[in-house]
PDB file of N, CA and C in Angstrom:
ATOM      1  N   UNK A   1       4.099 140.214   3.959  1.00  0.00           N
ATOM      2  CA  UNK A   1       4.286 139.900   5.352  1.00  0.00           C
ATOM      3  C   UNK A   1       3.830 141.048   6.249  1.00  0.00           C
ATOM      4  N   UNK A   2       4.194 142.674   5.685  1.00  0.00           N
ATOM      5  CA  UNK A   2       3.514 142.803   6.697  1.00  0.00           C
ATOM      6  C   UNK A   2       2.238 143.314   6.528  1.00  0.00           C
ATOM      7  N   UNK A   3       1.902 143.470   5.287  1.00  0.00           N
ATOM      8  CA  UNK A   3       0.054 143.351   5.786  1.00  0.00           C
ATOM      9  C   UNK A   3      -0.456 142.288   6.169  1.00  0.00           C
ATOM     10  N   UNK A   4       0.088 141.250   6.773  1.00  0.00           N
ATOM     11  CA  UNK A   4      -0.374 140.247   7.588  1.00  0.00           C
ATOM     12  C   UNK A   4      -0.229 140.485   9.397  1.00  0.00           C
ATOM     13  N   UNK A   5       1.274 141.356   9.652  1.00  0.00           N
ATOM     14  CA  UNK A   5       1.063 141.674  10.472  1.00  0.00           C
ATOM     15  C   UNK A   5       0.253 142.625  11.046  1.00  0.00           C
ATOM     16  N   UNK A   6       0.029 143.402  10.077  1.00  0.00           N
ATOM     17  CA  UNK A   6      -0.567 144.740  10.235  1.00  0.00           C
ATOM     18  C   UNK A   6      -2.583 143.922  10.570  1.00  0.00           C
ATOM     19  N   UNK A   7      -2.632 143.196   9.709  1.00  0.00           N
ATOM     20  CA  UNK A   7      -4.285 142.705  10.230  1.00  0.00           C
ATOM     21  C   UNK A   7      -4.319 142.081  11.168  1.00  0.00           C
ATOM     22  N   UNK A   8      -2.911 141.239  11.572  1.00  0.00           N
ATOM     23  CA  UNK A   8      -3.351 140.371  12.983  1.00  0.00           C
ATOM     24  C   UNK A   8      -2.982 141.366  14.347  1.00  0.00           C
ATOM     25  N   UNK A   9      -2.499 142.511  13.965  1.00  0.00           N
ATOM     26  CA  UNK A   9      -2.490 143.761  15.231  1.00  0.00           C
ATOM     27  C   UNK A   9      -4.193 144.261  14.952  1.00  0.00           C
ATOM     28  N   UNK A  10      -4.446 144.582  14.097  1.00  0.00           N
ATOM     29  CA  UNK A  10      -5.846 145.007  14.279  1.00  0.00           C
ATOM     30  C   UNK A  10      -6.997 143.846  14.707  1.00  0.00           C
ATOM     31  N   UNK A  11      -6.887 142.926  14.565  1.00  0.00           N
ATOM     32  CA  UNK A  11      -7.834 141.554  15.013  1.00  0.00           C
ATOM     33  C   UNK A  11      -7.596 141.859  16.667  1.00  0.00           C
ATOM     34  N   UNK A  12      -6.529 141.273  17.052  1.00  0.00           N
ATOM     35  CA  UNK A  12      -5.870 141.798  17.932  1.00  0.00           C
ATOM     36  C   UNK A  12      -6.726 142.842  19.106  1.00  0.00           C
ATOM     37  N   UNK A  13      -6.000 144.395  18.689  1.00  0.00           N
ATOM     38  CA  UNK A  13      -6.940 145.235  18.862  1.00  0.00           C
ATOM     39  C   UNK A  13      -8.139 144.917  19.509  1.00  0.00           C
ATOM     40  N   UNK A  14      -9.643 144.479  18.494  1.00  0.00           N
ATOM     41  CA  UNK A  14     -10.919 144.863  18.302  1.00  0.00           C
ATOM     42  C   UNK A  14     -10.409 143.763  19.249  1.00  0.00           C
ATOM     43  N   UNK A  15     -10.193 142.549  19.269  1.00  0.00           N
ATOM     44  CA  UNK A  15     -10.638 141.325  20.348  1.00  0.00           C
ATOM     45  C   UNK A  15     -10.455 142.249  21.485  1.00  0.00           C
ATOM     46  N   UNK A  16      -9.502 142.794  22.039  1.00  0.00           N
ATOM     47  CA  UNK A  16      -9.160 143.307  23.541  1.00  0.00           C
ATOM     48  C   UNK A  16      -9.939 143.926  23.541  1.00  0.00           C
ATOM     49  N   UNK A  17     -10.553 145.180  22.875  1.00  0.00           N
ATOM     50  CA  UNK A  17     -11.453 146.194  22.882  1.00  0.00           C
ATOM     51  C   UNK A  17     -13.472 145.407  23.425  1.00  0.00           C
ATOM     52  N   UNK A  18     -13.064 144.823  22.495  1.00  0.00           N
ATOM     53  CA  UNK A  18     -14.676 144.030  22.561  1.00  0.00           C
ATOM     54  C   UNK A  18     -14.306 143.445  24.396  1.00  0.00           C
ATOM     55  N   UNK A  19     -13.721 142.510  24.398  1.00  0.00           N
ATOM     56  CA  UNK A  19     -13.757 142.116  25.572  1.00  0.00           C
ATOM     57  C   UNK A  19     -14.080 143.101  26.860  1.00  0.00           C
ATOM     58  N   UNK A  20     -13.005 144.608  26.896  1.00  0.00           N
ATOM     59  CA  UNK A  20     -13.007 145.438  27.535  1.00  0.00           C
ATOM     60  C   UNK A  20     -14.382 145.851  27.476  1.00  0.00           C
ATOM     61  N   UNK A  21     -14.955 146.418  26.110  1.00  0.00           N
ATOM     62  CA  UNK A  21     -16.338 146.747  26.183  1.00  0.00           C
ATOM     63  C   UNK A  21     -17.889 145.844  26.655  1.00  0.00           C
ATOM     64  N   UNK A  22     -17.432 144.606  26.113  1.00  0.00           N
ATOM     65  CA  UNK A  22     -18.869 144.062  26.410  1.00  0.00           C
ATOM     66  C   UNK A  22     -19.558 143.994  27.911  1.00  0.00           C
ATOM     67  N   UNK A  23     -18.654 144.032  28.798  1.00  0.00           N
ATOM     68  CA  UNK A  23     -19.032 143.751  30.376  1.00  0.00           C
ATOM     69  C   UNK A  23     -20.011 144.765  30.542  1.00  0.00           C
ATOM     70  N   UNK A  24     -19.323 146.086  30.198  1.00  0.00           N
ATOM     71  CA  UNK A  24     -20.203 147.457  30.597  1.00  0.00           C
ATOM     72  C   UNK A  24     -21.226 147.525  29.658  1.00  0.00           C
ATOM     73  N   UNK A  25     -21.385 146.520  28.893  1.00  0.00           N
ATOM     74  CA  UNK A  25     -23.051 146.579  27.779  1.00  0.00           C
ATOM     75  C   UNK A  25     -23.946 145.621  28.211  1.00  0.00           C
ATOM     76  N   UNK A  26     -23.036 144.292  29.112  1.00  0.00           N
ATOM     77  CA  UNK A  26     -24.507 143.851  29.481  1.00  0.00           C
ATOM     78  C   UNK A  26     -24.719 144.176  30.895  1.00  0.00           C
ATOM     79  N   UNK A  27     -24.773 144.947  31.306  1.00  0.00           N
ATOM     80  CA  UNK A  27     -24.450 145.508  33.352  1.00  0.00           C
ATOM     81  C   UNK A  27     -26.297 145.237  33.270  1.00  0.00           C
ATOM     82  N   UNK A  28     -26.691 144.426  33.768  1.00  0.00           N
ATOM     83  CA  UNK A  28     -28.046 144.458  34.404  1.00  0.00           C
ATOM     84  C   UNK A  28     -28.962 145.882  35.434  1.00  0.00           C
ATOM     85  N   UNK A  29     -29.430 146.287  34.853  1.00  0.00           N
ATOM     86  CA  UNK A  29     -30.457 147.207  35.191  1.00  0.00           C
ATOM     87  C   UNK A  29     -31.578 147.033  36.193  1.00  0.00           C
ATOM     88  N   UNK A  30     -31.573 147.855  37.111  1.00  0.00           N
ATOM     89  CA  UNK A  30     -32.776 147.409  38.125  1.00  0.00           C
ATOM     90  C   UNK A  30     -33.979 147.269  37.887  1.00  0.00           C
ATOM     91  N   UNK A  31     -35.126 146.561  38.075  1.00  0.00           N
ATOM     92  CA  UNK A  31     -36.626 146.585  37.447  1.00  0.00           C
ATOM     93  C   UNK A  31     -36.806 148.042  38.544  1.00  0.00           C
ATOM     94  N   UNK A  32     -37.579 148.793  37.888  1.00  0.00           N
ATOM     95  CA  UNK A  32     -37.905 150.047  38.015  1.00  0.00           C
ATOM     96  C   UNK A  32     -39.342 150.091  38.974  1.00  0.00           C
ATOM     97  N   UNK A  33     -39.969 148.477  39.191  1.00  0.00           N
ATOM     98  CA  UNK A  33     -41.530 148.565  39.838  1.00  0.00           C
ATOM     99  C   UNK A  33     -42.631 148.495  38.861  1.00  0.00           C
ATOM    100  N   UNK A  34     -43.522 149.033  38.801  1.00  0.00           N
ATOM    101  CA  UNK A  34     -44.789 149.245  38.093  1.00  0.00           C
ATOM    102  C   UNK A  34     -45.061 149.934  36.920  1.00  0.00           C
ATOM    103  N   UNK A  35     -44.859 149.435  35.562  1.00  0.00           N
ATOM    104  CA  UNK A  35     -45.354 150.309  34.544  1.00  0.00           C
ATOM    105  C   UNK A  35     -46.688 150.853  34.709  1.00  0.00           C
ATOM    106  N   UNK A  36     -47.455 149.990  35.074  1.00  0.00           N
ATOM    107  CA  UNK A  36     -49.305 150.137  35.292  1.00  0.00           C
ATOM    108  C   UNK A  36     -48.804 150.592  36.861  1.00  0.00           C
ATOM    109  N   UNK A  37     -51.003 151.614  36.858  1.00  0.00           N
ATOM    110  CA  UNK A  37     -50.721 151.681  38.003  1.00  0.00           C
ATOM    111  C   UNK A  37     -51.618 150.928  38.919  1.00  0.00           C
ATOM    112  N   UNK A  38     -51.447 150.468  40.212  1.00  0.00           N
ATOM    113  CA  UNK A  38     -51.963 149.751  40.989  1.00  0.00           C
ATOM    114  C   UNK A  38     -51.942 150.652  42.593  1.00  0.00           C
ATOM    115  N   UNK A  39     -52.918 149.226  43.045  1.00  0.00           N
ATOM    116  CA  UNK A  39     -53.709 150.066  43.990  1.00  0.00           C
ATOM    117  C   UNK A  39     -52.922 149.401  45.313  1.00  0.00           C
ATOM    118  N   UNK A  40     -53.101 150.757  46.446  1.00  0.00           N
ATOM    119  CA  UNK A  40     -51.949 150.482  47.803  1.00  0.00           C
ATOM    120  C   UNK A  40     -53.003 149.535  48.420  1.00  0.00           C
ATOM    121  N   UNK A  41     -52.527 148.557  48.667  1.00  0.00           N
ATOM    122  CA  UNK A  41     -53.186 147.888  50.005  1.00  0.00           C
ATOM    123  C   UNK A  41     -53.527 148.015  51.442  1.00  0.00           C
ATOM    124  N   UNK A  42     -52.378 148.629  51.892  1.00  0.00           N
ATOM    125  CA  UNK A  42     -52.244 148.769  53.233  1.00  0.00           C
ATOM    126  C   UNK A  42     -50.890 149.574  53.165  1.00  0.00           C
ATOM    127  N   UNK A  43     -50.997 150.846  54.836  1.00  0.00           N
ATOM    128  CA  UNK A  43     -50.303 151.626  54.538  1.00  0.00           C
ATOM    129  C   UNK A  43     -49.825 151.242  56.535  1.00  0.00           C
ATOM    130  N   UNK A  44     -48.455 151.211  56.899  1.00  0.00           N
ATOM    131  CA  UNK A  44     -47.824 151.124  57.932  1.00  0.00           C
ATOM    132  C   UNK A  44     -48.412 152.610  59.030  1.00  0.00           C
ATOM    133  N   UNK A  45     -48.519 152.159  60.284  1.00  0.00           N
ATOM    134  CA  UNK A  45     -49.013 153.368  61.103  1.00  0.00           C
ATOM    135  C   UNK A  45     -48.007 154.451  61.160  1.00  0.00           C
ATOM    136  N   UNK A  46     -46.626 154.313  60.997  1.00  0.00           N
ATOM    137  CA  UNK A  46     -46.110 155.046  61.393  1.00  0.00           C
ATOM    138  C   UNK A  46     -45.324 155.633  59.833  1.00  0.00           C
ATOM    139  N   UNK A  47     -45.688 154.722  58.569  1.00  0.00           N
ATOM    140  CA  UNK A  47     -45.509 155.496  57.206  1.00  0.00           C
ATOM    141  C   UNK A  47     -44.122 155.264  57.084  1.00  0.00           C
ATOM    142  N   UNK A  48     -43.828 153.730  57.495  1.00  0.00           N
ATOM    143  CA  UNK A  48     -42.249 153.389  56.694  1.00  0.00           C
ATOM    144  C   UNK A  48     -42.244 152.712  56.056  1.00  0.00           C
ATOM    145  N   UNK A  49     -43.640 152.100  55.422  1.00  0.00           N
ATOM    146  CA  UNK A  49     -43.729 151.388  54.415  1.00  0.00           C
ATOM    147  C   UNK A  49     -45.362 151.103  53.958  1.00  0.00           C
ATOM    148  N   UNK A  50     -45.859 150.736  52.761  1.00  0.00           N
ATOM    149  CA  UNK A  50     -47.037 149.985  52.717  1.00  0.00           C
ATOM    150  C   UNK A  50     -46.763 148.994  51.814  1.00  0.00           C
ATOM    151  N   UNK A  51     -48.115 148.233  51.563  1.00  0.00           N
ATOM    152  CA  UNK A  51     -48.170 147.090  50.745  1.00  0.00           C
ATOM    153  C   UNK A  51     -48.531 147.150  49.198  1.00  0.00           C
ATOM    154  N   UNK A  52     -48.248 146.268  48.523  1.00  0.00           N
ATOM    155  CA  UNK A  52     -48.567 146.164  47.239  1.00  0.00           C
ATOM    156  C   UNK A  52     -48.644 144.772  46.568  1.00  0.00           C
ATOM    157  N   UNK A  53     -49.507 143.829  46.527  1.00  0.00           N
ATOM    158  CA  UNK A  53     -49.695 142.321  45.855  1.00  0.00           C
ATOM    159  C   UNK A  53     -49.271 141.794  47.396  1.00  0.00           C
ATOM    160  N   UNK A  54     -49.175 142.206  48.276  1.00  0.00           N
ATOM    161  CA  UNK A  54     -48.683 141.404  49.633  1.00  0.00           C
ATOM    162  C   UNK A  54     -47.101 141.224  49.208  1.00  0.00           C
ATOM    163  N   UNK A  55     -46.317 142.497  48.357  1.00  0.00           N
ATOM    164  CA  UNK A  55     -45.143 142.668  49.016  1.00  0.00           C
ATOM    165  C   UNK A  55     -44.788 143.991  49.897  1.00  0.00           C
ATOM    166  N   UNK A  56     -43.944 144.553  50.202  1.00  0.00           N
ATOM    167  CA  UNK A  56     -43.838 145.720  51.395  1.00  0.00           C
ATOM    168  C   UNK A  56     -42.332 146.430  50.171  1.00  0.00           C
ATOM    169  N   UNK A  57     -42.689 147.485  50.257  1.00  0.00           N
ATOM    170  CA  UNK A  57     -42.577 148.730  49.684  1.00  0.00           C
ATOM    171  C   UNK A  57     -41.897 149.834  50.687  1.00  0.00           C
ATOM    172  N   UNK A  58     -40.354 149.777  51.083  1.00  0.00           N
ATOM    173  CA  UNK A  58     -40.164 151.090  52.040  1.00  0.00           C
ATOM    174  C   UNK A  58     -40.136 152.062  51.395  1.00  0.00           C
ATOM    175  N   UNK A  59     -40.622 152.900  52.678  1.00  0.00           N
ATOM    176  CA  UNK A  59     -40.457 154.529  52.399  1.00  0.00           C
ATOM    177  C   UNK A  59     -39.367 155.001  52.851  1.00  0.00           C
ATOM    178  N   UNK A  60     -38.347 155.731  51.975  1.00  0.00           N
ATOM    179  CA  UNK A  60     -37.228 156.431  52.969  1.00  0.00           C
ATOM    180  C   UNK A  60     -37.023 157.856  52.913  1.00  0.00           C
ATOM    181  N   UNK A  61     -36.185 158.216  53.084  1.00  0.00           N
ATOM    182  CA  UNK A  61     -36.275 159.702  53.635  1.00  0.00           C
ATOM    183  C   UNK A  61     -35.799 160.761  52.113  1.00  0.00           C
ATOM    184  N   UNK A  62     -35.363 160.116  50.655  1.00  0.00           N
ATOM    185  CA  UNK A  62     -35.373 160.270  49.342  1.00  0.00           C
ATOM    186  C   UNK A  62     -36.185 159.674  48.793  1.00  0.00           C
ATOM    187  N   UNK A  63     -37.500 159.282  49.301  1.00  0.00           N
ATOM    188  CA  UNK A  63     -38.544 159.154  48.451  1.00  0.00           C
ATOM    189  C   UNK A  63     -39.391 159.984  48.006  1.00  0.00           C
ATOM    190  N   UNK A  64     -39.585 160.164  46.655  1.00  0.00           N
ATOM    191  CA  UNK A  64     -40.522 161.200  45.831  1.00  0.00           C
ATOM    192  C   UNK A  64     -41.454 160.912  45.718  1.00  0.00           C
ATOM    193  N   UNK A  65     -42.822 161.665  46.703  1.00  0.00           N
ATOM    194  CA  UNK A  65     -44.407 161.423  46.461  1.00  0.00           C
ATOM    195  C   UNK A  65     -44.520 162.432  45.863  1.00  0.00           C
ATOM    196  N   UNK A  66     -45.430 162.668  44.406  1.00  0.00           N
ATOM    197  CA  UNK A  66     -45.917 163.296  43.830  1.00  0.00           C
ATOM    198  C   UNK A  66     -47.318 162.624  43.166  1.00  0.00           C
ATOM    199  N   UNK A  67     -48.259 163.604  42.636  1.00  0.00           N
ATOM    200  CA  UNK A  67     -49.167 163.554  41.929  1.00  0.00           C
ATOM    201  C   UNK A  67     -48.665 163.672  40.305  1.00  0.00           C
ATOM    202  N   UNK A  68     -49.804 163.817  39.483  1.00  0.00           N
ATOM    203  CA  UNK A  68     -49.599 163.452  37.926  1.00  0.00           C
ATOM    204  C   UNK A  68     -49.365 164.540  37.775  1.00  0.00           C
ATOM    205  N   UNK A  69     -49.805 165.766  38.464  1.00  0.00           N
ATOM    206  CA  UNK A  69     -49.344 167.196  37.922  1.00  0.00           C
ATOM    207  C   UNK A  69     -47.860 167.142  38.161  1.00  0.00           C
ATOM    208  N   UNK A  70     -47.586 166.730  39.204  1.00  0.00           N
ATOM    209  CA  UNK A  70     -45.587 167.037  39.633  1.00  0.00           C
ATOM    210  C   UNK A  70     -46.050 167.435  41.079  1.00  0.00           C
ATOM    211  N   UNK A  71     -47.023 168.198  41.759  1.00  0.00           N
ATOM    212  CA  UNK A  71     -47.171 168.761  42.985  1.00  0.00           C
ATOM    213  C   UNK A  71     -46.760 167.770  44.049  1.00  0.00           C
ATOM    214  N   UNK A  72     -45.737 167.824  44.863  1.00  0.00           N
ATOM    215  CA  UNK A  72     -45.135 167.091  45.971  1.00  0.00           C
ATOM    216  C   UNK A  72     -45.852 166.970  47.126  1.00  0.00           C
ATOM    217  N   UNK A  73     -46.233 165.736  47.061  1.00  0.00           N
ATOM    218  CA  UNK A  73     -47.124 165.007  48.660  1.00  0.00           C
ATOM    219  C   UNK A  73     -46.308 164.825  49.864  1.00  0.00           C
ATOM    220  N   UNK A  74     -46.684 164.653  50.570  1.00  0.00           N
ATOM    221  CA  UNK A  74     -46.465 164.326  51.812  1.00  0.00           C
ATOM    222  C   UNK A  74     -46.951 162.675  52.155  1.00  0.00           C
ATOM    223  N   UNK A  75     -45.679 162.027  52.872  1.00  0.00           N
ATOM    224  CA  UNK A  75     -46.004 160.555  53.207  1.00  0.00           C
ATOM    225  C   UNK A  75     -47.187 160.588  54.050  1.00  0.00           C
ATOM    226  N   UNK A  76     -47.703 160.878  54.400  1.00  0.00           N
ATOM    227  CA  UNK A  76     -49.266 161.224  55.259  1.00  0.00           C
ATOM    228  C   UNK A  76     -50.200 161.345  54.315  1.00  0.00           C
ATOM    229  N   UNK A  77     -50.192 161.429  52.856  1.00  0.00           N
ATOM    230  CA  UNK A  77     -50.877 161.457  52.263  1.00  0.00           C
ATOM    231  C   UNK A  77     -51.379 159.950  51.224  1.00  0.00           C
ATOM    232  N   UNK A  78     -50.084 158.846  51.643  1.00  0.00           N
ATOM    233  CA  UNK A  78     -50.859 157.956  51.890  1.00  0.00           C
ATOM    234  C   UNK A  78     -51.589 157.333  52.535  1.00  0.00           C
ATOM    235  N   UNK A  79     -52.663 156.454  51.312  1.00  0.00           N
ATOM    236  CA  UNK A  79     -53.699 155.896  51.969  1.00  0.00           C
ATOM    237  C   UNK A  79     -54.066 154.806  51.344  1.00  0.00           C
ATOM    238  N   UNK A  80     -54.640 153.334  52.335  1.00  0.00           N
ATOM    239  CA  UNK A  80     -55.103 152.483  51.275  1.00  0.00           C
ATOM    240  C   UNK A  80     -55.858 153.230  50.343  1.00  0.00           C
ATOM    241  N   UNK A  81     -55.812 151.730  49.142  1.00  0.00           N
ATOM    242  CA  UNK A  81     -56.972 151.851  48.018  1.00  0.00           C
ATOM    243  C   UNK A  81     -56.834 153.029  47.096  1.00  0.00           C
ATOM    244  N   UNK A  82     -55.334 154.117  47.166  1.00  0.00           N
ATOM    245  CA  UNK A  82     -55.029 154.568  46.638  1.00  0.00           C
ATOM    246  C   UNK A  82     -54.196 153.937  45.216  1.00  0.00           C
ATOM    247  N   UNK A  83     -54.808 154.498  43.749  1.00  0.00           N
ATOM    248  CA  UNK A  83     -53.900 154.136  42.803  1.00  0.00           C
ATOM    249  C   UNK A  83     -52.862 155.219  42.620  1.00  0.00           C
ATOM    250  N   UNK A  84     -51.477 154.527  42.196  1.00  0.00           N
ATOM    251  CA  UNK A  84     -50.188 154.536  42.217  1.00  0.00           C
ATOM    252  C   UNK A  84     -49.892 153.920  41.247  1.00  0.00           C
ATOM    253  N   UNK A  85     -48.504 154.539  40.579  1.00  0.00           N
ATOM    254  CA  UNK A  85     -47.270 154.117  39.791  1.00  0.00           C
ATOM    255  C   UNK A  85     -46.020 154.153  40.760  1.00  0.00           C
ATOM    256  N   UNK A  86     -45.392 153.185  40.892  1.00  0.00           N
ATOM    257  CA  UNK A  86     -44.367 152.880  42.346  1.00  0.00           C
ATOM    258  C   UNK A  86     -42.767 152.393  41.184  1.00  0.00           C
ATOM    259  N   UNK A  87     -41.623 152.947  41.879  1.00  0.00           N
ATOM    260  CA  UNK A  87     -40.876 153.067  41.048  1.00  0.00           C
ATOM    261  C   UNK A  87     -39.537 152.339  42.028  1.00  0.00           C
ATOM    262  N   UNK A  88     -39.268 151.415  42.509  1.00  0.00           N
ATOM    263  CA  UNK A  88     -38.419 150.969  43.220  1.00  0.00           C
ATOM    264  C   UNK A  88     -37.336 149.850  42.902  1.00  0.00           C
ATOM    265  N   UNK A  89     -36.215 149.839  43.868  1.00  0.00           N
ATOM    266  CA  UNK A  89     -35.394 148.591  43.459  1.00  0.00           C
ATOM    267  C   UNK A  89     -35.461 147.607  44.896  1.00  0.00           C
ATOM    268  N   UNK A  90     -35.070 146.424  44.419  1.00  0.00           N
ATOM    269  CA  UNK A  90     -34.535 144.897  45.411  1.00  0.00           C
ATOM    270  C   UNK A  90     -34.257 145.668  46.342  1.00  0.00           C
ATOM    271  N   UNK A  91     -34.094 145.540  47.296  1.00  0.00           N
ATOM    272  CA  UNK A  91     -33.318 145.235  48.489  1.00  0.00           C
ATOM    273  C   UNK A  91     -32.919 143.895  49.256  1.00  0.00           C
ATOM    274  N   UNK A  92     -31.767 143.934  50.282  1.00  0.00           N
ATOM    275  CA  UNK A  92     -31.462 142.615  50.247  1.00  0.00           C
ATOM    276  C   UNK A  92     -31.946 142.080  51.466  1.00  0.00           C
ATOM    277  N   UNK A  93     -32.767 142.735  51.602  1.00  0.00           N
ATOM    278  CA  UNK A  93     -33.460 142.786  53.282  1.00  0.00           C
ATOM    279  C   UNK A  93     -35.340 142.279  52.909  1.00  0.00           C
ATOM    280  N   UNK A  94     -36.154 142.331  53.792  1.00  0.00           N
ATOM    281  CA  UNK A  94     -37.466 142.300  52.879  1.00  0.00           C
ATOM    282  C   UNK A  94     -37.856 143.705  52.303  1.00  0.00           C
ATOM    283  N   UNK A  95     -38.392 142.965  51.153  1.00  0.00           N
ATOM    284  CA  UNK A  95     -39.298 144.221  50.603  1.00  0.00           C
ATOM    285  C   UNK A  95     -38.420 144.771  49.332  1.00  0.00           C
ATOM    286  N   UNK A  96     -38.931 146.027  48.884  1.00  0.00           N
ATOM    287  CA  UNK A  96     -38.171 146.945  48.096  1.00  0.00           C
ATOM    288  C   UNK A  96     -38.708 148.403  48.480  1.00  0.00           C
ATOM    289  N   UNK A  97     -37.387 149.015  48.166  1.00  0.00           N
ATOM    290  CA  UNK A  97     -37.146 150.322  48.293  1.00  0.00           C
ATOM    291  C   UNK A  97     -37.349 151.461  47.471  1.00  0.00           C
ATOM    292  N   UNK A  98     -38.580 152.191  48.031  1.00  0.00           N
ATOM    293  CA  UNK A  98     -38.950 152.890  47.074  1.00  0.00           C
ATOM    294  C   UNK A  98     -38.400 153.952  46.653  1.00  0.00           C
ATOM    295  N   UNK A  99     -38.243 154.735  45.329  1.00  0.00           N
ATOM    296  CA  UNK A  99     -37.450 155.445  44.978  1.00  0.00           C
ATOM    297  C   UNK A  99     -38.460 156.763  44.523  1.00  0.00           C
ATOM    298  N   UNK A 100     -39.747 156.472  43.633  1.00  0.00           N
ATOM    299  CA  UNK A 100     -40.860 157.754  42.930  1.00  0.00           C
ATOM    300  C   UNK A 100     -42.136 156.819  43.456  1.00  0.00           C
ATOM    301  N   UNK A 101     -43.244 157.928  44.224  1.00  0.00           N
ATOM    302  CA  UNK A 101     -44.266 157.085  43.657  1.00  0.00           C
ATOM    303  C   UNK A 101     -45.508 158.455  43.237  1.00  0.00           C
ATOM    304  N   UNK A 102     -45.708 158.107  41.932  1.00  0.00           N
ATOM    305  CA  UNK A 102     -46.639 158.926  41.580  1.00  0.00           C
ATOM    306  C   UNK A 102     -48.235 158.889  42.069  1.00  0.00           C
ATOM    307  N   UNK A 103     -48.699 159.146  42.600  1.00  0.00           N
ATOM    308  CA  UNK A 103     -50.614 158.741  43.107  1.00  0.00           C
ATOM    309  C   UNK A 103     -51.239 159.837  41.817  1.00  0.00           C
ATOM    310  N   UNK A 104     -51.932 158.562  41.829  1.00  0.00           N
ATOM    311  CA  UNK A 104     -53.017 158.659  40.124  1.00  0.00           C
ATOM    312  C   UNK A 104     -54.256 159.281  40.669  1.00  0.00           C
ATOM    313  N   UNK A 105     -55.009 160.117  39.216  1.00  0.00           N
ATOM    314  CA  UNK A 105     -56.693 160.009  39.582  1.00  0.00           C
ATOM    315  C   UNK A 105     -57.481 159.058  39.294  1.00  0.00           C
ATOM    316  N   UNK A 106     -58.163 158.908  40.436  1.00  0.00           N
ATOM    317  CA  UNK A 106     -59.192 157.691  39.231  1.00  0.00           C
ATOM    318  C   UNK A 106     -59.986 158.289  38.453  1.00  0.00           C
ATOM    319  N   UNK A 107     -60.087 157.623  37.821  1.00  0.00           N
ATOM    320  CA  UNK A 107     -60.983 158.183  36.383  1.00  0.00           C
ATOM    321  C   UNK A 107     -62.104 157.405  36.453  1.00  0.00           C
ATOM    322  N   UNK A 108     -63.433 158.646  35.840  1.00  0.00           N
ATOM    323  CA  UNK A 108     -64.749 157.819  36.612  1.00  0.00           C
ATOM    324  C   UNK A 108     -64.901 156.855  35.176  1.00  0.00           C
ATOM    325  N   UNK A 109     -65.491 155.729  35.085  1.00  0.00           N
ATOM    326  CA  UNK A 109     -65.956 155.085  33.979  1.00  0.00           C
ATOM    327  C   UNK A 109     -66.630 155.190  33.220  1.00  0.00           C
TER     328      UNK A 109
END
């Protein structure tokens, strides 16, 4: 009898545990933007946002422009027709919010 109780406290147990645990294992993750890199379309006059596939991309005031070396750009240093790796999440407003964007070299062919 009681190694019967003793396994239905441990069943027990792992059920509460699992339950407690699984929520925080499947927590959905933000898409991160662009594995590849792609090219800016159009860049806002005043540099609070540009385009990408004809969606809009903000810039905010914790956004990281850098090059492939690491050397830190300046939002003035976008420009169309520039290639980019763009690293952003949803927003619930239009567009998404950019978080890294790396500007690529082109490489001649």
């Amino acid at each position: 009898m009681n190694l019967k109780k003793a396994f239905l406290i441990q069943c027990v147990v792992f059920l509460v545990f699992v339950a407690l645990i699984s929520p925080c294992l499947s927590e959905v993750k933000p898409v991160r933007g662009f594995p590849r890199a792609v090219v800016i379309q159009s860049v806002s006059p005043d540099f609070t946002y540009f385009v990408i596939d004809k969606e809009k991309y903000l810039v905010g005031k914790k956004t990281m422009i850098v090059d492939e070396k690491g050397n830190v750009l300046k939002i003035s240093d976008l420009k169309p027709q520039l290639l980019v790796k763009v690293e952003s999440i949803p927003t619930q407003r239009a567009g998404r919010l950019t978080k890294k964007i790396v500007v690529m070299e082109r490489r001649k062919p």
